[in-house]
Protein backbone atom coordinates (compact mmCIF):
# COMPACT_ATOMS: atom_id res chain seq x y z
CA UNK A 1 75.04 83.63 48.32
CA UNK A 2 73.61 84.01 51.55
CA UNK A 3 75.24 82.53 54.73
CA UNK A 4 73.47 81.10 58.40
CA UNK A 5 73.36 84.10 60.97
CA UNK A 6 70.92 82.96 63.66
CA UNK A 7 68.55 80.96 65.02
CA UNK A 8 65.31 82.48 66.51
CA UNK A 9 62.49 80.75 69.11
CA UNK A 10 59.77 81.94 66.44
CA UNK A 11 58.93 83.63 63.51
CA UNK A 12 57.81 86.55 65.57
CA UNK A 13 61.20 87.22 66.56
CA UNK A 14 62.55 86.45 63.45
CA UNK A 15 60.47 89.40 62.03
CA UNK A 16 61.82 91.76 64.77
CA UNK A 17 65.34 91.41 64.19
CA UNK A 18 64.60 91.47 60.19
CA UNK A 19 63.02 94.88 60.69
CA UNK A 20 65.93 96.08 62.57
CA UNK A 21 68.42 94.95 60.24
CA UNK A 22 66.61 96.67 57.57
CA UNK A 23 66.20 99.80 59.40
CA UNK A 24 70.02 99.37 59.06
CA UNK A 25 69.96 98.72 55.20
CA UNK A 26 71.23 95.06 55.38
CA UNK A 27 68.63 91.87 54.13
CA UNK A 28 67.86 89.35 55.65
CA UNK A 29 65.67 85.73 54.58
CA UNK A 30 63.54 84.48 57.16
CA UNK A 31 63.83 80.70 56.81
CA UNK A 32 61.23 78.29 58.41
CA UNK A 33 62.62 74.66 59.71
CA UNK A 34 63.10 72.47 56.77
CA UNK A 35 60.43 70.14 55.48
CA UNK A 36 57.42 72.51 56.38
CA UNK A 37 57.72 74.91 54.00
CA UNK A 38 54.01 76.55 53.89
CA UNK A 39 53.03 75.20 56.88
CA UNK A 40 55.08 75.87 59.13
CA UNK A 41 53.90 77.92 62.58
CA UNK A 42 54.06 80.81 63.61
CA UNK A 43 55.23 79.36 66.37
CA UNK A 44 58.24 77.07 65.16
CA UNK A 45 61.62 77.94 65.09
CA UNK A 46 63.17 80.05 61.79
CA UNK A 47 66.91 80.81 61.23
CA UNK A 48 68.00 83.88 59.83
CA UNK A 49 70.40 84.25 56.60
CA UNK A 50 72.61 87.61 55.60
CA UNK A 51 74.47 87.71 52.11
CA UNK A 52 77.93 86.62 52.65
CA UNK A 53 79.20 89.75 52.07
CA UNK A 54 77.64 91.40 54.89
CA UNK A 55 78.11 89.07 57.75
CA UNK A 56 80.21 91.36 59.42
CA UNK A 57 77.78 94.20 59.12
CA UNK A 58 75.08 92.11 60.70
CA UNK A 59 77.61 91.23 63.70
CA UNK A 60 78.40 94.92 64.09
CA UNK A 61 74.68 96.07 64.37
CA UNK A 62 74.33 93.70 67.35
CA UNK A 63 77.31 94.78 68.70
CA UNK A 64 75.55 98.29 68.72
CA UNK A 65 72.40 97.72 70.35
């Protein structure tokens, strides 16, 4: 099960903090806003989900940087 851990401007950003979370061993979905599946933007806000179980590692890597 995977739980709500942030929302991002864009899917730019989104893809940042994904890379640094996996540099950390931890996955991460990059979700675009619901309804626009495929065509969503770029540009357009996503929202970034951790498995439940690792919530706490996720707030501890931003606690470190």
């Amino acid at each position: 099960m995977w739980v709500e851990f942030m929302s991002v401007r864009n899917a730019y950003v989104a893809q940042t903090w994904a890379e640094l979370f996996a540099a950390e061993a931890l996955s991460v979905r990059i979700v675009p806003p619901i309804g626009y599946g495929e065509k969503a933007s770029m540009l357009d806000e996503r929202t970034l989900y951790v498995p439940s179980g690792k919530a706490h590692v996720a707030r501890e890597i931003l606690r470190k940087i």
